[in-house]
Protein backbone atom coordinates (compact mmCIF):
# COMPACT_ATOMS: atom_id res chain seq x y z
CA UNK A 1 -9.13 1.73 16.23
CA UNK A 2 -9.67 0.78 19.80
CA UNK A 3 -6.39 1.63 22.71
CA UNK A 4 -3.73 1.24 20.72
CA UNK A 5 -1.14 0.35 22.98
CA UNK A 6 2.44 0.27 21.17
CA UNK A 7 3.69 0.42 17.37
CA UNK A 8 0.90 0.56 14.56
CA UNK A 9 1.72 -2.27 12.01
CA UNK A 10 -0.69 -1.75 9.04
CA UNK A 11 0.09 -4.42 6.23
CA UNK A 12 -1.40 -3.34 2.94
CA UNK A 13 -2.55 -7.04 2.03
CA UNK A 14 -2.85 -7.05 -1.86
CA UNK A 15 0.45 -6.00 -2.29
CA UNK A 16 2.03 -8.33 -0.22
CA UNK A 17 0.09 -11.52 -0.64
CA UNK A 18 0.79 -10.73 -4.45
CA UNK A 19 4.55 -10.77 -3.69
CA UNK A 20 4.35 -14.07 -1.79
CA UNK A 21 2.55 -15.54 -4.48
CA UNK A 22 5.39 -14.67 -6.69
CA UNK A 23 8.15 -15.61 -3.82
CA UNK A 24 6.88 -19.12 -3.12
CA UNK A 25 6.67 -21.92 -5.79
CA UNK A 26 3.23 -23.14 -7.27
CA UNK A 27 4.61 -26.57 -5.83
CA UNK A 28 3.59 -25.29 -2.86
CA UNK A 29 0.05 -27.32 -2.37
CA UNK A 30 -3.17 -28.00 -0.45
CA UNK A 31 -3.52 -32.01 0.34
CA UNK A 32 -6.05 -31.77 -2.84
CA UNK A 33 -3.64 -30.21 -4.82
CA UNK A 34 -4.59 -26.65 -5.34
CA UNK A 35 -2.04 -23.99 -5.14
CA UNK A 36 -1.65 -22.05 -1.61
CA UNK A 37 1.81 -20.11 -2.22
CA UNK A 38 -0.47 -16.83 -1.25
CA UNK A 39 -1.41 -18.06 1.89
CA UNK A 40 1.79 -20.00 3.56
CA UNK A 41 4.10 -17.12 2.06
CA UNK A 42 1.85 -14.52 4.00
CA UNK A 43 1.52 -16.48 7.09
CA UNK A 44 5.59 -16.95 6.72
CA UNK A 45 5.91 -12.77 6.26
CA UNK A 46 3.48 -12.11 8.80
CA UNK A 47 5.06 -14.29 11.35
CA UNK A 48 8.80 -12.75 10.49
CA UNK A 49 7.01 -9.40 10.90
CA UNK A 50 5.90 -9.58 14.17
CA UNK A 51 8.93 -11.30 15.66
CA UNK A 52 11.29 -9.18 14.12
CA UNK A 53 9.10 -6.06 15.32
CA UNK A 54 7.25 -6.71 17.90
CA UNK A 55 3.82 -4.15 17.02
CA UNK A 56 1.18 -3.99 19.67
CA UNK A 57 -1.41 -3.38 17.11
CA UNK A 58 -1.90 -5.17 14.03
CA UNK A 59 -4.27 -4.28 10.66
CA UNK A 60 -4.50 -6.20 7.29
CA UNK A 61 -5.81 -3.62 4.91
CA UNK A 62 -7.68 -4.52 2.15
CA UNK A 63 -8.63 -3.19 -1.18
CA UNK A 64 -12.10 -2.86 -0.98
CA UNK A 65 -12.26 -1.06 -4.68
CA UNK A 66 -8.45 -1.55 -6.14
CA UNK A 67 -9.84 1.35 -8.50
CA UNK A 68 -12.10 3.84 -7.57
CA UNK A 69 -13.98 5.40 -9.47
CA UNK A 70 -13.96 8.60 -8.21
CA UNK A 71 -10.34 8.48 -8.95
CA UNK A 72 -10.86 7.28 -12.08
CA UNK A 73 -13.28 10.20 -12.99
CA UNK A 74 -10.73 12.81 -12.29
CA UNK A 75 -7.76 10.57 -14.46
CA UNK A 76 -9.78 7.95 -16.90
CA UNK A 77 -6.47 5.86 -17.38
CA UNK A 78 -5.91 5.50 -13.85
CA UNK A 79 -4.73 1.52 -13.61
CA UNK A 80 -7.23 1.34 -16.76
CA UNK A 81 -4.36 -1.45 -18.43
CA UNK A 82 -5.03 -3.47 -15.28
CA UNK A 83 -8.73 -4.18 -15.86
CA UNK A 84 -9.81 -7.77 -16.62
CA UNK A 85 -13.63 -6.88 -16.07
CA UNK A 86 -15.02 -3.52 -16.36
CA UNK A 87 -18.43 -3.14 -14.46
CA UNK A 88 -20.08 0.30 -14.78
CA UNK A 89 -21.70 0.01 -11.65
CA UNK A 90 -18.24 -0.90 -10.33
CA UNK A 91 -16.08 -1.73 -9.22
CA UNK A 92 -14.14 -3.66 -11.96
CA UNK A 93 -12.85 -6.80 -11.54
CA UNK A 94 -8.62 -6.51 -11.59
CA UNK A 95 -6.00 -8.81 -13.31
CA UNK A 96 -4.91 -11.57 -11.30
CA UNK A 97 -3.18 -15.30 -11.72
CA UNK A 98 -5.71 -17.46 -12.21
CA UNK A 99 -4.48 -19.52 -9.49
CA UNK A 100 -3.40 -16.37 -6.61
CA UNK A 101 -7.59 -15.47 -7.30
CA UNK A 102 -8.69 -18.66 -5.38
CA UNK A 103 -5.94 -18.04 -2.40
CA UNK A 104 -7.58 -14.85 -1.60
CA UNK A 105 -10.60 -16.08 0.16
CA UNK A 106 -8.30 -18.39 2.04
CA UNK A 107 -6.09 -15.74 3.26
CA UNK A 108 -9.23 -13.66 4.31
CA UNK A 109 -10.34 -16.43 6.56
CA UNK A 110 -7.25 -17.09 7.64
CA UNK A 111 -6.78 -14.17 9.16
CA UNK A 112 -10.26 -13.74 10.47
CA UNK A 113 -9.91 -16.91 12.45
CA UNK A 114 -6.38 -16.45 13.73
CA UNK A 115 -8.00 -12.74 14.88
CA UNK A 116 -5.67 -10.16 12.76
CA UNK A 117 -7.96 -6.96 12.40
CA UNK A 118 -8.55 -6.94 8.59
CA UNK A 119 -9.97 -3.72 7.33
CA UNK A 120 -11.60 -2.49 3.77
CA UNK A 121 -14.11 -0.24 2.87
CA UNK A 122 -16.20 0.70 -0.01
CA UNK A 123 -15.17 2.91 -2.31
CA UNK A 124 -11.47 2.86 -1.29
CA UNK A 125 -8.41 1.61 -1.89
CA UNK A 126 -6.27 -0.67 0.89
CA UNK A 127 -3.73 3.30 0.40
CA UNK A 128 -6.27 5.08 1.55
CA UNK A 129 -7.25 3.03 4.75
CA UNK A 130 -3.22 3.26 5.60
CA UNK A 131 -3.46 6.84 5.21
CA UNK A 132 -6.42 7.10 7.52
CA UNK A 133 -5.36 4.54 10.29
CA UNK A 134 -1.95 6.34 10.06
CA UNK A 135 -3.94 9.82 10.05
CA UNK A 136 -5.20 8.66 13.32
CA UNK A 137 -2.27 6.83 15.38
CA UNK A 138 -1.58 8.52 18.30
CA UNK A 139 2.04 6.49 18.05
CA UNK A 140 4.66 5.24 15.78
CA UNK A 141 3.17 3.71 12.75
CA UNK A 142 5.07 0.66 10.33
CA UNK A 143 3.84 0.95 6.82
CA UNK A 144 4.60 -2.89 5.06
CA UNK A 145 3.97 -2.27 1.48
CA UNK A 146 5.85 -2.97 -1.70
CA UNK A 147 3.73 0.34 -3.05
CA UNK A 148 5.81 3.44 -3.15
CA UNK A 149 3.17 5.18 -3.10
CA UNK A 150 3.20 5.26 0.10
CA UNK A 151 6.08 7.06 0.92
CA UNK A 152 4.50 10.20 0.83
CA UNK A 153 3.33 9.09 4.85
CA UNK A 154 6.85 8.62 5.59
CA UNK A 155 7.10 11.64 7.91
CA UNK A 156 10.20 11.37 10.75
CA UNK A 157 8.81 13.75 13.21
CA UNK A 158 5.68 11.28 13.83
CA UNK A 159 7.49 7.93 13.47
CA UNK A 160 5.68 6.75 10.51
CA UNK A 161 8.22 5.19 8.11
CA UNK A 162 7.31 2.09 5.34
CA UNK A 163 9.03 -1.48 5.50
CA UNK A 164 9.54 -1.84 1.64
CA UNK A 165 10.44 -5.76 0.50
CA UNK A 166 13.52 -5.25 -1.54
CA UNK A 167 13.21 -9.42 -2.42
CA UNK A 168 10.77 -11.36 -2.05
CA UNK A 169 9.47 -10.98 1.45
CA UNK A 170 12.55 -11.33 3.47
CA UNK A 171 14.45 -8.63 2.78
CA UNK A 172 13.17 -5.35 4.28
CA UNK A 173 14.38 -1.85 3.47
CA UNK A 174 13.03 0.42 6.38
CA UNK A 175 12.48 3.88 4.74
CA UNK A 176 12.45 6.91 6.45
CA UNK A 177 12.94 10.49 5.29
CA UNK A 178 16.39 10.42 5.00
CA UNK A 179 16.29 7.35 2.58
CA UNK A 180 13.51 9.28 0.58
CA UNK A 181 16.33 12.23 0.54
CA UNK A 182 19.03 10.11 -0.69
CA UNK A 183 17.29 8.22 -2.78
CA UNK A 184 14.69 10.77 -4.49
CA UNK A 185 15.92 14.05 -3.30
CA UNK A 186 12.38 15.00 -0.93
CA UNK A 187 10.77 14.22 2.18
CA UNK A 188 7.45 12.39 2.92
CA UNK A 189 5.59 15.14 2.30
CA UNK A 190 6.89 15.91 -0.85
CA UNK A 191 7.27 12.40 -2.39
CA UNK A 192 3.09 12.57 -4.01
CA UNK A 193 4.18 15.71 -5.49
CA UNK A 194 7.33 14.18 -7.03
CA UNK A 195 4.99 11.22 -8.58
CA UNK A 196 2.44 13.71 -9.94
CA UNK A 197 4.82 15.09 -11.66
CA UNK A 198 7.09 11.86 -12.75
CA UNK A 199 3.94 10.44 -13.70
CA UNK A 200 3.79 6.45 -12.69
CA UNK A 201 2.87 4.12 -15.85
CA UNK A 202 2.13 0.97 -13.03
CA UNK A 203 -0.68 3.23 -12.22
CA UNK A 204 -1.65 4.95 -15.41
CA UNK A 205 -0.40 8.16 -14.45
CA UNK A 206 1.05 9.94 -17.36
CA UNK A 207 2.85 12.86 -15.37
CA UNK A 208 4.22 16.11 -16.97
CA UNK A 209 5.73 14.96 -20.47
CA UNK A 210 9.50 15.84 -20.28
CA UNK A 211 9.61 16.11 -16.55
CA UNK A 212 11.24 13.13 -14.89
CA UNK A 213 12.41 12.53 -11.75
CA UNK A 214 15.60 14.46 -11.60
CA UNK A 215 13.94 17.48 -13.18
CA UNK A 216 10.86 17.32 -10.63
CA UNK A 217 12.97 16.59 -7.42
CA UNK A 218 14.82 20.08 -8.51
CA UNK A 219 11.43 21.55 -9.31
CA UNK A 220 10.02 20.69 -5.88
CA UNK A 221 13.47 21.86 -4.22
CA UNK A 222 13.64 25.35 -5.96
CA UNK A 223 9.39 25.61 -5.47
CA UNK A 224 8.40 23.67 -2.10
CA UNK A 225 5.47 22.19 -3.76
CA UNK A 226 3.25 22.15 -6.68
CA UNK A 227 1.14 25.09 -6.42
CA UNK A 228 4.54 26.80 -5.98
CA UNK A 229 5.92 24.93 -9.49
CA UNK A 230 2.20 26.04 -10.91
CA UNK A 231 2.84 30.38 -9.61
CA UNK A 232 6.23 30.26 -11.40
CA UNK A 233 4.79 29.20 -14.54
CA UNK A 234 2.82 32.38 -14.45
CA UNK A 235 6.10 34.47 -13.12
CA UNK A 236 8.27 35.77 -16.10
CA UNK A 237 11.25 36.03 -13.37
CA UNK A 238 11.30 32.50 -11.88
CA UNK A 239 14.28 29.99 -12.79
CA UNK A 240 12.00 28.07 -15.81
CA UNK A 241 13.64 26.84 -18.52
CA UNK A 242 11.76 27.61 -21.98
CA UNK A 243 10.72 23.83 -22.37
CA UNK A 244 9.82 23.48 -18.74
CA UNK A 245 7.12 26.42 -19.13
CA UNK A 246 5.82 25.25 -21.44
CA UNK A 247 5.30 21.63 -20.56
CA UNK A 248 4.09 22.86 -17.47
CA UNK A 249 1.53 24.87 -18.84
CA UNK A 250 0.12 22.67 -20.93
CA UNK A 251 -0.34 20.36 -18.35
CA UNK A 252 -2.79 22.81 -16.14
CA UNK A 253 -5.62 20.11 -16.57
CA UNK A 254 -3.79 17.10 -16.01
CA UNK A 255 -1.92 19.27 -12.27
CA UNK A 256 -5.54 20.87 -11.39
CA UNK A 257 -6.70 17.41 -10.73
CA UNK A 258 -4.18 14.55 -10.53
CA UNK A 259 -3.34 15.59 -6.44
CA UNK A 260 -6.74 13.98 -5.38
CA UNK A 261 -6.03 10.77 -7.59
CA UNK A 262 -2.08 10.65 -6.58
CA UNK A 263 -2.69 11.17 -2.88
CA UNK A 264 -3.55 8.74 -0.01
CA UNK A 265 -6.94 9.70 1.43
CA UNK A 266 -6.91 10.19 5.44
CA UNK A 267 -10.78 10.13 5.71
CA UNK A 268 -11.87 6.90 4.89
CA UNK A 269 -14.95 5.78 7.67
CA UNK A 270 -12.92 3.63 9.44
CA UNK A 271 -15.03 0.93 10.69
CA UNK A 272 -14.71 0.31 14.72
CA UNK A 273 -12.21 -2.64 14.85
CA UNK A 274 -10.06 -4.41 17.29
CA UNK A 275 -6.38 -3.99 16.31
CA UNK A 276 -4.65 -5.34 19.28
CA UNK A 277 -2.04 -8.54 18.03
CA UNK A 278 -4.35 -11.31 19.07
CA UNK A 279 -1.98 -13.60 20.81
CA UNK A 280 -4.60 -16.50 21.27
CA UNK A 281 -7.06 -17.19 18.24
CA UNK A 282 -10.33 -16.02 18.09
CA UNK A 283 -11.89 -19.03 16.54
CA UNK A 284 -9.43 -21.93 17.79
CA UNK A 285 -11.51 -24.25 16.09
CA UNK A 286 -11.94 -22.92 12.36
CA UNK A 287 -7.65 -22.55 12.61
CA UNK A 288 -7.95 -26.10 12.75
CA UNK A 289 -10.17 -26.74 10.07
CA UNK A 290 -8.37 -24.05 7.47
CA UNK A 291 -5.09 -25.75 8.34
CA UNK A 292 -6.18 -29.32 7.80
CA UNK A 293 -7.89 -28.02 4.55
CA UNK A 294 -5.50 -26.21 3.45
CA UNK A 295 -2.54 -27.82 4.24
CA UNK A 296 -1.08 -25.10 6.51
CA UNK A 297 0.98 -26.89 9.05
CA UNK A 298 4.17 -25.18 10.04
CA UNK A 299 3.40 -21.97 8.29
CA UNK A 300 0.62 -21.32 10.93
CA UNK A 301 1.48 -22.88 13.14
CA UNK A 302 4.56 -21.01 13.40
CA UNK A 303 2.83 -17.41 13.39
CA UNK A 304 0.52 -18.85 15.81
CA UNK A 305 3.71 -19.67 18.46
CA UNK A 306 5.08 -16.14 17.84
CA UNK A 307 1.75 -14.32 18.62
CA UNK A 308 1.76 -16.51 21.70
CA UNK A 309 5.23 -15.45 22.97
């Protein structure tokens, strides 16, 4: 992450290209006639993005292994429902439209040629390289994800807050800790705790049985955190109902090792990338070849004006 000079923007790609996909109608076609929804709705998000918020630094992060399987050693059904292809030598091959698969590619090169620093490496998740580029910032850091798991960066005092799509890709919610508060009753720092302990089926995550939301946000408010949930269950004095104990305590295995699965990693070997907002492409002439291919007109071009301005 070379001189970053302004707000961090780091786009955590799957999630959003997978929204666009959904946003934008099928009828939305190459001149050949295959889908490209993915891309244009990207471009289109990208390009309200950065005129809407102006970053100085850019980052597409990519899932370089959507499932881990050091994470999935530690919880087996971690996003196990979401396997199309297992592959013991990993990683396994994830569920996706059959017509968003083919898109991907195109988005990749897209944003290669236009000069958007895309970053993904082995062995992680695009999560974890937003929780190390945001590890890292030096300045205020814009999280675009439709993943709350990432609300357990949100964290006020450094500027870090997430720009969550509430429909489609136009409508933004910017979350900060005081949303988190409202919304789930704890900060950033306490929102992985609060999904350890809800448990998140989307992932595979089963959680404590009988402790939802509610009960965990309390838990976390009375205890600070989960080692201090995990004391009281070993203190005959502390403010545990009967059924909570006990639930608790029979989930020592599940608590001992679900914080390494349920939170972001912040020390993923970053490679050494460029992140400045290119505001002339880096390979003028493969833009023009992707957009004749692929159709792109206006959608690029129009991302292409606002990185100009």
């Amino acid at each position: 992450m070379r001189g970053v000079t302004g707000r961090l923007m780091l786009l955590d790609a799957a999630s959003l290209y997978f929204r666009a996909y959904f946003g934008v109608p099928e009828s939305v076609r190459a001149p050949d006639g295959t889908p490209v929804n993915a891309v244009r709705g990207l471009l289109e998000f990208i390009d309200r993005l950065v005129r809407d918020h102006r970053p100085g630094d850019l980052v597409a992060c990519m899932d370089a292994d959507w499932r881990p399987r050091w994470r999935v050693e530690l919880i087996p059904s971690y996003k196990a429902h979401r396997v199309a292809v297992a592959h013991p030598a990993g990683p396994d091959e994830e569920e996706v439209p059959d017509t968003l698969a083919p898109q991907v590619p195109v988005i990749e090169a897209v944003l290669d040629s236009i000069g958007i620093a895309r970053v993904g490496v082995a062995g992680y998740e695009a999560d974890d390289v937003i929780g190390t580029f945001t590890a890292r910032a030096k300045g205020p850091v814009d999280i675009v994800t439709g993943d709350r798991d990432l609300y357990q960066l949100v964290d006020d005092g450094r500027g870090v807050r997430v720009l969550y799509p509430l429909k489609g890709v136009g409508t933004l919610q910017l979350t900060d800790e005081a949303v988190l508060r409202e919304k789930y009753g704890v900060g950033g720092r306490g929102y992985a705790d609060l999904a350890l302990l809800r448990g998140d089926p989307s992932d595979g995550l089963p959680g404590v049985p009988g402790i939802g939301e509610k009960t965990a946000a309390k838990l976390l408010a009375e205890f600070g955190d989960v080692p201090g949930i995990m004391a009281a269950v070993d203190d005959p004095g502390a403010r545990l109902t009967p059924s909570q104990r006990k639930r608790l305590a029979e989930a020592r295995p599940y608590v001992a090792v679900a914080p390494k699965v349920v939170r972001v990693a912040d020390d993923v070997p970053l490679p050494d990338v460029a992140t400045a907002l290119p505001r002339t492409p880096r390979d003028p002439a493969a833009v023009d070849a992707l957009s004749a291919r692929w159709g792109l007109g206006g959608s690029l071009h129009r991302l292409l004006t606002t990185l100009a301005a």
